[in-house]
PDB file of N, CA and C in Angstrom:
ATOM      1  N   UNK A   1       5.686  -5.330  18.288  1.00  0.00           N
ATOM      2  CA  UNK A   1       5.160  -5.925  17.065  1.00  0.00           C
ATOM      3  C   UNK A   1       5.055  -7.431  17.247  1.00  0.00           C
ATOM      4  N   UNK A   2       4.079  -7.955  17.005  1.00  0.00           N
ATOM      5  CA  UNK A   2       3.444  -9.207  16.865  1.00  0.00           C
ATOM      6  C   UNK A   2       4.301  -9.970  15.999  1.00  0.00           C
ATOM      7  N   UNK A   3       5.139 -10.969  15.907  1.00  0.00           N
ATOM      8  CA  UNK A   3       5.570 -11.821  14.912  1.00  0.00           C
ATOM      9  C   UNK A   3       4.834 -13.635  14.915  1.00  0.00           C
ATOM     10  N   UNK A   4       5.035 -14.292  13.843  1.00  0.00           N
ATOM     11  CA  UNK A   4       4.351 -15.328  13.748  1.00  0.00           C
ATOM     12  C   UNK A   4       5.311 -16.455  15.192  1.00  0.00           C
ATOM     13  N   UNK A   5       6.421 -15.789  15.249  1.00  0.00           N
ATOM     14  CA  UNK A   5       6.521 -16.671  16.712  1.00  0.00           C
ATOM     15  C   UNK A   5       6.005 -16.402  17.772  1.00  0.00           C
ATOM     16  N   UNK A   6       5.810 -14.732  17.692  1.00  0.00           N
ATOM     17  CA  UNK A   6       4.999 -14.775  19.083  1.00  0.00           C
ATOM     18  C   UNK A   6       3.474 -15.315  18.923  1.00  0.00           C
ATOM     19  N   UNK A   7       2.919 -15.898  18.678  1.00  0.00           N
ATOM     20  CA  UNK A   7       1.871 -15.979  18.410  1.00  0.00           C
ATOM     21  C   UNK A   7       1.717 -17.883  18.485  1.00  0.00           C
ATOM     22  N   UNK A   8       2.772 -18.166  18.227  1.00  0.00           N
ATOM     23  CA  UNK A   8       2.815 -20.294  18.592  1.00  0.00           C
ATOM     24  C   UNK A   8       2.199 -20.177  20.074  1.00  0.00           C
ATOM     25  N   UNK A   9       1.970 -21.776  20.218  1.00  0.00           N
ATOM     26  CA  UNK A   9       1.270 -22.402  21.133  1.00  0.00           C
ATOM     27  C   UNK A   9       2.151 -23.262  21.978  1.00  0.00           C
ATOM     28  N   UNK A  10       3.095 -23.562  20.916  1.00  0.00           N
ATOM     29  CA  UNK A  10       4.042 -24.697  21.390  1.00  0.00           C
ATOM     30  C   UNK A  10       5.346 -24.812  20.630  1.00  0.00           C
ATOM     31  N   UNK A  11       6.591 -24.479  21.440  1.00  0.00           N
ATOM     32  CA  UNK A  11       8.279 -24.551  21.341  1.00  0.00           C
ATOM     33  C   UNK A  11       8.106 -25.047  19.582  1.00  0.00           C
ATOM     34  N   UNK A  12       9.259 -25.013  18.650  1.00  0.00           N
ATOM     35  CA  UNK A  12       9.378 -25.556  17.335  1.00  0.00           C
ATOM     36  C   UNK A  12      11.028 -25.725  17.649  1.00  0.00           C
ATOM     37  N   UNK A  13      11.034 -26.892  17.016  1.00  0.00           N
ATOM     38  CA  UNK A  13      12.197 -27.857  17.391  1.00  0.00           C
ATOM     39  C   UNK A  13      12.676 -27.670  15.803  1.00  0.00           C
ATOM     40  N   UNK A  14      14.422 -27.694  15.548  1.00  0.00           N
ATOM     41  CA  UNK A  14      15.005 -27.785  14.180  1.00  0.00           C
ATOM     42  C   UNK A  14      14.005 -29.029  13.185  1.00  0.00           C
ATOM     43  N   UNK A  15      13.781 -29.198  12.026  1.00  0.00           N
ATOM     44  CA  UNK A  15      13.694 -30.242  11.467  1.00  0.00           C
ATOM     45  C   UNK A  15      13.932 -30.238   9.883  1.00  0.00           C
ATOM     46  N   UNK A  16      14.648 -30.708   9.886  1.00  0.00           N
ATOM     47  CA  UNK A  16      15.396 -30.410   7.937  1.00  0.00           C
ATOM     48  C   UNK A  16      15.149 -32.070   7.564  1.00  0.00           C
ATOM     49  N   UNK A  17      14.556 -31.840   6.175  1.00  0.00           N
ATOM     50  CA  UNK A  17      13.713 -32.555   5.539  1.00  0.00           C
ATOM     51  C   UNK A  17      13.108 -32.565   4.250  1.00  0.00           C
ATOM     52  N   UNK A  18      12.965 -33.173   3.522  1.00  0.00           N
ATOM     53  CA  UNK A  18      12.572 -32.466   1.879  1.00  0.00           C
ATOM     54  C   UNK A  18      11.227 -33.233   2.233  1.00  0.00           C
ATOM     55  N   UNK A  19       9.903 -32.243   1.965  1.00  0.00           N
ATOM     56  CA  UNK A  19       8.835 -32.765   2.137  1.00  0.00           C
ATOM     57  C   UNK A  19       8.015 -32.254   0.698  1.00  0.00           C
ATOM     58  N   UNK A  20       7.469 -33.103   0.520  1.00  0.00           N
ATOM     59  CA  UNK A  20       6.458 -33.140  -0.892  1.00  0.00           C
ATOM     60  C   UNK A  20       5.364 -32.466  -0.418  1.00  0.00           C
ATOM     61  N   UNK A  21       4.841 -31.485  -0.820  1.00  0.00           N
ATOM     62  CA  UNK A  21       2.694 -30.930  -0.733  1.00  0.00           C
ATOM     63  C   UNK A  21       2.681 -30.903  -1.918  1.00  0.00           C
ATOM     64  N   UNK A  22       1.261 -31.047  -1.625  1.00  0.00           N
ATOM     65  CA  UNK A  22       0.157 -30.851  -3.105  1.00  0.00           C
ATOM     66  C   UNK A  22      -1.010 -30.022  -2.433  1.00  0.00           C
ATOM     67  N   UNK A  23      -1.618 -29.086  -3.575  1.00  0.00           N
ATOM     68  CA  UNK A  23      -2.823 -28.776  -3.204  1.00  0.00           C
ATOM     69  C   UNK A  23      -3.170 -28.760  -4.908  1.00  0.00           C
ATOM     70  N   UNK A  24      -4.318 -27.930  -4.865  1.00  0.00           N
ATOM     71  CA  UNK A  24      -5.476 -27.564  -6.423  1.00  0.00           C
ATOM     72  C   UNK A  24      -5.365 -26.300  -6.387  1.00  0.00           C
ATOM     73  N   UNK A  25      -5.107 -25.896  -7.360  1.00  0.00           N
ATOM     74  CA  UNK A  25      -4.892 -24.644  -8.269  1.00  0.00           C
ATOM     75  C   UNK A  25      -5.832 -24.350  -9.128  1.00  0.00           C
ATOM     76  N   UNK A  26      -6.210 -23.057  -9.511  1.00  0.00           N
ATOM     77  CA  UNK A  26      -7.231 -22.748 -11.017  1.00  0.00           C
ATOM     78  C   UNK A  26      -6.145 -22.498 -12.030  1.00  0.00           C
ATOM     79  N   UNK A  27      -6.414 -23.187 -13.065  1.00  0.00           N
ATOM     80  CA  UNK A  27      -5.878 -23.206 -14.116  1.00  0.00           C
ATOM     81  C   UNK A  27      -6.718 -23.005 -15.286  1.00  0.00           C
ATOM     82  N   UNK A  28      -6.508 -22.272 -16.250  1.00  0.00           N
ATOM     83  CA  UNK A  28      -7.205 -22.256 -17.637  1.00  0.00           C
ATOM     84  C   UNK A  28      -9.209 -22.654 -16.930  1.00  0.00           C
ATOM     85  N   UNK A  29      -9.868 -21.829 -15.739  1.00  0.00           N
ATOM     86  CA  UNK A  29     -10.584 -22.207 -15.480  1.00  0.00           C
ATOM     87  C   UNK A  29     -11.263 -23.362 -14.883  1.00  0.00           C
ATOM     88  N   UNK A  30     -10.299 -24.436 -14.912  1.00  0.00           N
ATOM     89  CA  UNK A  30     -10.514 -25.572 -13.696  1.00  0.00           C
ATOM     90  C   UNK A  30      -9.492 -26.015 -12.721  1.00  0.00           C
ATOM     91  N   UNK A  31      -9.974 -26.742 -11.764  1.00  0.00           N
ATOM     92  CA  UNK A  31      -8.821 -27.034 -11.113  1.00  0.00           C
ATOM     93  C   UNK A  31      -7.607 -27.911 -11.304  1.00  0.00           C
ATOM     94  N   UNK A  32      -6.319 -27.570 -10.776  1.00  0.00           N
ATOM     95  CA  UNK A  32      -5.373 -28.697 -11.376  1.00  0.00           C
ATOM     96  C   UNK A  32      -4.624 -29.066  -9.935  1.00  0.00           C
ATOM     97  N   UNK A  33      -4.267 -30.350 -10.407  1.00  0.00           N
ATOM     98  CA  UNK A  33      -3.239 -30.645  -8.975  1.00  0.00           C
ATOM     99  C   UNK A  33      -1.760 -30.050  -9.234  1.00  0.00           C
ATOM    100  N   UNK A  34      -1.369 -29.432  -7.663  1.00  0.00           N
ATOM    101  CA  UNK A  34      -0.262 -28.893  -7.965  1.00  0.00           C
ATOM    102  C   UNK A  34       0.653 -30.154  -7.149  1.00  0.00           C
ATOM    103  N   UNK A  35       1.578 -30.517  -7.777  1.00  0.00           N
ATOM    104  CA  UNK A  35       2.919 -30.879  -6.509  1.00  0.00           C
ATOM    105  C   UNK A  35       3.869 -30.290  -6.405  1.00  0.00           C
ATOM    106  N   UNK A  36       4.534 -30.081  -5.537  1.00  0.00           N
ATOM    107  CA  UNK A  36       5.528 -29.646  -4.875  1.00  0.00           C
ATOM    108  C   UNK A  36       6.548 -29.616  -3.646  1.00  0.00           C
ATOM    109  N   UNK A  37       7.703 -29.248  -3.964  1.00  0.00           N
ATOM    110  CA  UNK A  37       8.614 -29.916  -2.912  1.00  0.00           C
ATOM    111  C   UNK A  37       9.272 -28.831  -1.926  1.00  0.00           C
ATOM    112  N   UNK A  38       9.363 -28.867  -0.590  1.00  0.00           N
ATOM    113  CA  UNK A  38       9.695 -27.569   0.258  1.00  0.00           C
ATOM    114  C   UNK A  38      10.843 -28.356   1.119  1.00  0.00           C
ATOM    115  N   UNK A  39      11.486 -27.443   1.875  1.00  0.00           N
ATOM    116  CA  UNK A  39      12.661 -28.386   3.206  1.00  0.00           C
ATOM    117  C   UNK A  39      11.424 -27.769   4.509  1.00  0.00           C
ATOM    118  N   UNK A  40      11.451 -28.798   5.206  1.00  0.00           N
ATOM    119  CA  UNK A  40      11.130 -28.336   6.406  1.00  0.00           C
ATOM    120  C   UNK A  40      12.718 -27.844   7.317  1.00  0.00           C
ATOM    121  N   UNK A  41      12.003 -26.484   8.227  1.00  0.00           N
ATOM    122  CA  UNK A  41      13.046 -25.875   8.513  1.00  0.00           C
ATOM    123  C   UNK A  41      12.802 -25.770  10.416  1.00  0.00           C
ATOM    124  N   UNK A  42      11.564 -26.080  10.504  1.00  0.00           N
ATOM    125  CA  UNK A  42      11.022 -26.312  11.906  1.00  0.00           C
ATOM    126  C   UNK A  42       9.672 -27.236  12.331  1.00  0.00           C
ATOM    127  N   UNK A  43       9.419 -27.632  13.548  1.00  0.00           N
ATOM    128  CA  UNK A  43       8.749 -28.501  13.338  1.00  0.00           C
ATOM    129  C   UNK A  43       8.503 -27.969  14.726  1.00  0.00           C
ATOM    130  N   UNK A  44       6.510 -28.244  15.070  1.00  0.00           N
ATOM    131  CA  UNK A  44       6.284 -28.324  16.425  1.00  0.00           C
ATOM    132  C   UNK A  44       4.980 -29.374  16.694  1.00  0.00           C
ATOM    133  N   UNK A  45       4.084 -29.293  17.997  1.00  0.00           N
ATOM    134  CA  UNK A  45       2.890 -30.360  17.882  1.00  0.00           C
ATOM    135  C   UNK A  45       1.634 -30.550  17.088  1.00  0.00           C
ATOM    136  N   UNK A  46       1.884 -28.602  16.671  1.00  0.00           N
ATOM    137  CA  UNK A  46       0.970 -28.175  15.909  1.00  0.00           C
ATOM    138  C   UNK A  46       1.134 -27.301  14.336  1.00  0.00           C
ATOM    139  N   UNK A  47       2.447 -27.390  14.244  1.00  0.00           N
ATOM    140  CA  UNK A  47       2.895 -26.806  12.739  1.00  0.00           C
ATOM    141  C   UNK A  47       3.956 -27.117  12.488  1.00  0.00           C
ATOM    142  N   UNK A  48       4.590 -26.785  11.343  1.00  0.00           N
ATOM    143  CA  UNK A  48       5.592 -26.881  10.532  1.00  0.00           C
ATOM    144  C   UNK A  48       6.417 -25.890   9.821  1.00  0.00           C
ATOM    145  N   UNK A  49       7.491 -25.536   9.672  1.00  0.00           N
ATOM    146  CA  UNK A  49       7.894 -24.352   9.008  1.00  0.00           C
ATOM    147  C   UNK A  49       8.531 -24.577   7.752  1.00  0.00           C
ATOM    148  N   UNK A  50       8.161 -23.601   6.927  1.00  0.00           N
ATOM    149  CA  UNK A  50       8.489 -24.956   5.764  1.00  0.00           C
ATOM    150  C   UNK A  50       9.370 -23.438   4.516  1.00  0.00           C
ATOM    151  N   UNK A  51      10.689 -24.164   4.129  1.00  0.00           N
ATOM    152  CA  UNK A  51      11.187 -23.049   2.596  1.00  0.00           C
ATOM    153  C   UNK A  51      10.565 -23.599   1.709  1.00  0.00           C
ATOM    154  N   UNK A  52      10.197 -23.020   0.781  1.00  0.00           N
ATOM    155  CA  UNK A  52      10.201 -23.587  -0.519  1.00  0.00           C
ATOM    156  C   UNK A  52      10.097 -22.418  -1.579  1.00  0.00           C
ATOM    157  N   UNK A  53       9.845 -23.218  -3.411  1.00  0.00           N
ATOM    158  CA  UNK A  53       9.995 -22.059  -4.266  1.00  0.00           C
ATOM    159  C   UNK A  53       8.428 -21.664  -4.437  1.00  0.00           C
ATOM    160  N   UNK A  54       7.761 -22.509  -4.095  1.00  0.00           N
ATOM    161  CA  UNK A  54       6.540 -22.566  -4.854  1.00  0.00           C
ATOM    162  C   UNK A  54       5.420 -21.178  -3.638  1.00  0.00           C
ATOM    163  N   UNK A  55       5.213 -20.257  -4.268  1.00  0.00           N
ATOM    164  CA  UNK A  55       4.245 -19.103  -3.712  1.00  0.00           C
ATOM    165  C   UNK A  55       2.809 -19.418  -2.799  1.00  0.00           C
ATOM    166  N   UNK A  56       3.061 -20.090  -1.797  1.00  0.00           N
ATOM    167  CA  UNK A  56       1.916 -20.698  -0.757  1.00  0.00           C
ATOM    168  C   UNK A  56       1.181 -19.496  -0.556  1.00  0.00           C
ATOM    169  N   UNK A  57      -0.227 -19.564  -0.502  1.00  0.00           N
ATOM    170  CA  UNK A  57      -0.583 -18.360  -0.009  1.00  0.00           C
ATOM    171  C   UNK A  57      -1.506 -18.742   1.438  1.00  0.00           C
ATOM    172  N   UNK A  58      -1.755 -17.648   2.176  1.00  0.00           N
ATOM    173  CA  UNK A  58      -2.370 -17.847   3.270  1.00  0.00           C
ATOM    174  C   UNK A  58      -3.336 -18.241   3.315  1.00  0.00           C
ATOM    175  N   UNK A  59      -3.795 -19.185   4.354  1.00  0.00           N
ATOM    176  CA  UNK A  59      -5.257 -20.266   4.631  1.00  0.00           C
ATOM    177  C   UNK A  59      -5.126 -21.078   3.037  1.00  0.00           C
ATOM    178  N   UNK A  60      -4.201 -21.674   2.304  1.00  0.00           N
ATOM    179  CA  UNK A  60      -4.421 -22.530   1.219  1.00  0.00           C
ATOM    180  C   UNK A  60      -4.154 -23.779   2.384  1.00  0.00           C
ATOM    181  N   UNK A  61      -5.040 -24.928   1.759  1.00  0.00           N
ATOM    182  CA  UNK A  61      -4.780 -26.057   2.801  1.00  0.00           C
ATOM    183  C   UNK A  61      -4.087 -26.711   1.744  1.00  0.00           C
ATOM    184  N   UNK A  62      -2.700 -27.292   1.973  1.00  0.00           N
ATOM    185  CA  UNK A  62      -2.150 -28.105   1.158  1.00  0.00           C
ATOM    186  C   UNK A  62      -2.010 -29.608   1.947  1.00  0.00           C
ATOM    187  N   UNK A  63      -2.033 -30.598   1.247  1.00  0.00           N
ATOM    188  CA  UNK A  63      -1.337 -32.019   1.680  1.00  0.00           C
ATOM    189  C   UNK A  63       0.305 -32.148   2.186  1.00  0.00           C
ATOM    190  N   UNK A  64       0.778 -32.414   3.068  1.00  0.00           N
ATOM    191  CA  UNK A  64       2.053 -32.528   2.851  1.00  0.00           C
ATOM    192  C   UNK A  64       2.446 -34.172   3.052  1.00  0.00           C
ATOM    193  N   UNK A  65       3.578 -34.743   2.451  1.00  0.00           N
ATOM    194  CA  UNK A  65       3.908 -36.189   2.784  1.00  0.00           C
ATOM    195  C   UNK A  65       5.026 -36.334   3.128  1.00  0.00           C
ATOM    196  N   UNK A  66       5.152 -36.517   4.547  1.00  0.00           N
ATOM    197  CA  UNK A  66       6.390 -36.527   5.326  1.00  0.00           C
ATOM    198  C   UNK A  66       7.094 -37.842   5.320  1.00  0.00           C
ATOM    199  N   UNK A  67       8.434 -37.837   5.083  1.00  0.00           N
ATOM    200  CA  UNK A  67       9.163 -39.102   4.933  1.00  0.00           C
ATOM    201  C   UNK A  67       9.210 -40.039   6.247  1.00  0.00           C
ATOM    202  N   UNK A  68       8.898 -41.145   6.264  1.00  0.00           N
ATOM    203  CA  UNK A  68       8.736 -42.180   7.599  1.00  0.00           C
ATOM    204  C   UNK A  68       9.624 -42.756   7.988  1.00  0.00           C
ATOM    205  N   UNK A  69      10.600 -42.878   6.743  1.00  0.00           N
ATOM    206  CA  UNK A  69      12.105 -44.103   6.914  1.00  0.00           C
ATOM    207  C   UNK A  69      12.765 -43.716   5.927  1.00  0.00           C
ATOM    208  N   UNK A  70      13.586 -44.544   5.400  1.00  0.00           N
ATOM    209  CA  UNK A  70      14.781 -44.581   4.409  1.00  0.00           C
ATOM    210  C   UNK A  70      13.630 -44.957   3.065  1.00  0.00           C
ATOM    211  N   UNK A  71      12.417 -45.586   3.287  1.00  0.00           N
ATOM    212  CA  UNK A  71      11.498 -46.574   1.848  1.00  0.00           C
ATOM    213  C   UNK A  71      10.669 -44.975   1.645  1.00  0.00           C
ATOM    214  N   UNK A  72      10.128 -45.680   0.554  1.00  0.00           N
ATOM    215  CA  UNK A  72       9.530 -44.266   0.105  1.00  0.00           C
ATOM    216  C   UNK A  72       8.099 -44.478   0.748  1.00  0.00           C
ATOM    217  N   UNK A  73       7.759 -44.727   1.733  1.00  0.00           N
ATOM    218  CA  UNK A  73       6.564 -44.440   2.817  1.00  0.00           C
ATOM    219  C   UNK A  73       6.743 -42.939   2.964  1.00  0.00           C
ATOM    220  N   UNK A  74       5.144 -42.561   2.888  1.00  0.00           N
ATOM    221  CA  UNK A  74       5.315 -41.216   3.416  1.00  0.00           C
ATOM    222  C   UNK A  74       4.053 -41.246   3.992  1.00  0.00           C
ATOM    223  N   UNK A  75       4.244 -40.060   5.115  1.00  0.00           N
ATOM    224  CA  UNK A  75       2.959 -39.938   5.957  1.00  0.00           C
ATOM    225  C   UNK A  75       1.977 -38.529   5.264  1.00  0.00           C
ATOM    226  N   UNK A  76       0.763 -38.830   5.006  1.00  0.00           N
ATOM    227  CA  UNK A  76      -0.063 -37.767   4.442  1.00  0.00           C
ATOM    228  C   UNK A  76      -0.460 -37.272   5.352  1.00  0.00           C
ATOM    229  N   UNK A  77      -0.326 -35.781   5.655  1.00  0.00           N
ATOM    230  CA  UNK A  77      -1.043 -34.854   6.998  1.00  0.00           C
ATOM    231  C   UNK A  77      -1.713 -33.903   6.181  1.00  0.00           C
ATOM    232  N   UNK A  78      -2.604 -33.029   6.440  1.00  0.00           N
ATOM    233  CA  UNK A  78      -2.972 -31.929   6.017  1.00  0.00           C
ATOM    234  C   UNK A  78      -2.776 -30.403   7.024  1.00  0.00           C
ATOM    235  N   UNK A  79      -2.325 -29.129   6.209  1.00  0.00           N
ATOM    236  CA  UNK A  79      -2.003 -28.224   6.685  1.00  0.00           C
ATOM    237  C   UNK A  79      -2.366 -27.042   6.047  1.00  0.00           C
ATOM    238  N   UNK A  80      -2.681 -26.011   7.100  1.00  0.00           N
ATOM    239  CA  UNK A  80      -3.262 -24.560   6.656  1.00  0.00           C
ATOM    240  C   UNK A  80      -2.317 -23.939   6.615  1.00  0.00           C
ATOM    241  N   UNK A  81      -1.822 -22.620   5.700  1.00  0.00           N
ATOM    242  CA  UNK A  81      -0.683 -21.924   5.423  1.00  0.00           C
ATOM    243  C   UNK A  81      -1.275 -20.575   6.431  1.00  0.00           C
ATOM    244  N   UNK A  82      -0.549 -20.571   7.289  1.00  0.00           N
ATOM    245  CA  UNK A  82      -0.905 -19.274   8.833  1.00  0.00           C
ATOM    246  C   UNK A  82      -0.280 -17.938   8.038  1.00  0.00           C
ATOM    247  N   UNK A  83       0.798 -18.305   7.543  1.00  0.00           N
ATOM    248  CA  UNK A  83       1.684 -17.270   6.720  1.00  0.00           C
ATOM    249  C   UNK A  83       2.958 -17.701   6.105  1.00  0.00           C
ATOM    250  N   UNK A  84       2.835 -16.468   5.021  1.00  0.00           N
ATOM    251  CA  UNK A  84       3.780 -16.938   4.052  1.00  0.00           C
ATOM    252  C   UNK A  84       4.674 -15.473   3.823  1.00  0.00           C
ATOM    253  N   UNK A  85       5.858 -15.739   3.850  1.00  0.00           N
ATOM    254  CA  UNK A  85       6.604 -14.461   3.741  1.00  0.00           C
ATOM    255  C   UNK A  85       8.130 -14.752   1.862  1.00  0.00           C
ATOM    256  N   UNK A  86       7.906 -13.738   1.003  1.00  0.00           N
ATOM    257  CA  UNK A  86       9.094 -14.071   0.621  1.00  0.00           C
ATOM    258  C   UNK A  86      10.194 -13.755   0.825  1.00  0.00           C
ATOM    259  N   UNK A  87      11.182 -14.464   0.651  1.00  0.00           N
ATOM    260  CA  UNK A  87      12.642 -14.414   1.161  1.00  0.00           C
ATOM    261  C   UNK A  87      13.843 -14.882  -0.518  1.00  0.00           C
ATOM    262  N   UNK A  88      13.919 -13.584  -0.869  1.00  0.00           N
ATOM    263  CA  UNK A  88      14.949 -14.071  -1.794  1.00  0.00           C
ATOM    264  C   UNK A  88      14.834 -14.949  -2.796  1.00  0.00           C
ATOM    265  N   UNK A  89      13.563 -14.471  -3.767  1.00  0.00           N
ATOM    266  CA  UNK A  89      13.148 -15.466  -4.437  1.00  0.00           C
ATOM    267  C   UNK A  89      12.426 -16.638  -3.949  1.00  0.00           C
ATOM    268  N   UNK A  90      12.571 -17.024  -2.978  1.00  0.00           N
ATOM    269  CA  UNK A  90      11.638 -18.426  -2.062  1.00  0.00           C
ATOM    270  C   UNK A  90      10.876 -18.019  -1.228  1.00  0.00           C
ATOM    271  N   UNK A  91      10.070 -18.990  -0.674  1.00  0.00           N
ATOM    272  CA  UNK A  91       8.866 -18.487   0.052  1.00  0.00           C
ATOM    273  C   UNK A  91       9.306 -19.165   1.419  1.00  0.00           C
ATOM    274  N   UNK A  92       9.612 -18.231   2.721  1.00  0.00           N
ATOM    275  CA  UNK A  92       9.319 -19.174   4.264  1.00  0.00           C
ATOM    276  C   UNK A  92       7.800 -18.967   4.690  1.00  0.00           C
ATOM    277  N   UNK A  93       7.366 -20.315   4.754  1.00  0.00           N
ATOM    278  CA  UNK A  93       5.850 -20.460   5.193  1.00  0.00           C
ATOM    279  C   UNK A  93       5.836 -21.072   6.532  1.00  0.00           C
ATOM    280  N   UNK A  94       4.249 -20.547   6.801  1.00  0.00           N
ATOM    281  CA  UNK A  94       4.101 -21.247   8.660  1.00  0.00           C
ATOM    282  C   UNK A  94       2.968 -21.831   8.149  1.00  0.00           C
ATOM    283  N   UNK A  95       3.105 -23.212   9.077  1.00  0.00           N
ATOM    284  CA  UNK A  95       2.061 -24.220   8.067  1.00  0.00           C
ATOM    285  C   UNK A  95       1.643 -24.215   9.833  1.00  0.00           C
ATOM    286  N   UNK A  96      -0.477 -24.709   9.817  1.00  0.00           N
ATOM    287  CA  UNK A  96      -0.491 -25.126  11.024  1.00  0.00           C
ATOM    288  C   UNK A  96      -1.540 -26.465  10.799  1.00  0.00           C
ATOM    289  N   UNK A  97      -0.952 -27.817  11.423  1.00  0.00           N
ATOM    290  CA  UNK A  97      -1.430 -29.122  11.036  1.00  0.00           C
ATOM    291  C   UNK A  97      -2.831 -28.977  11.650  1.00  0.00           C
ATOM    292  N   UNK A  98      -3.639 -29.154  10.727  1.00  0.00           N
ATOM    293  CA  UNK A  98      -5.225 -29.768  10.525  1.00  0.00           C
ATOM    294  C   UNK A  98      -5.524 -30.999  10.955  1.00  0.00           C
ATOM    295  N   UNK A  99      -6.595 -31.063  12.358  1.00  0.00           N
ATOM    296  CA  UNK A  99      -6.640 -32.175  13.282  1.00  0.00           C
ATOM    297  C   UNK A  99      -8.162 -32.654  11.947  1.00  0.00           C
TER     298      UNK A  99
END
């Protein structure tokens, strides 16, 4: 059986982290901005593994803003959700960064 690790390109290294995404949602018929906050739980050259509460679904491209320092700089990347599995009420997602 195929799992989303067998299937990487490249090693994923620990990385714990509270990272902010946003994407757009339909709401009441238009779109709304969503934010939201996940831990990163892995990290590689080309994705991210990310917990959170909020229900990511697959191929949603969300923003994420990764912390740079101790200041509230954050780096804006964009990322495709490869898969999303729930776990106990929370969602573990495989994010893969958008060149």
């Amino acid at each position: 059986m195929n799992t989303p690790e067998d299937k990487r390109k490249f090693p994923r290294t620990a990385y714990e982290s509270r990272i902010l995404f946003e994407l757009s949602a339909i709401g009441a018929g238009e779109l709304m901005p969503v934010v939201q906050e996940g831990r990163g739980v892995d990290i590689s050259e080309d994705g991210l593994g990310l917990l959170t509460d909020y229900p990511l679904k697959k191929d949603e491209v969300v923003k994420l803003h990764f912390p740079l320092d101790t200041s509230q700089t954050k780096l804006p990347v964009f990322a495709r959700v490869a898969w999303s599995k729930s776990i106990q009420k929370r969602f573990r997602v495989g994010m893969q960064f958008l060149a």
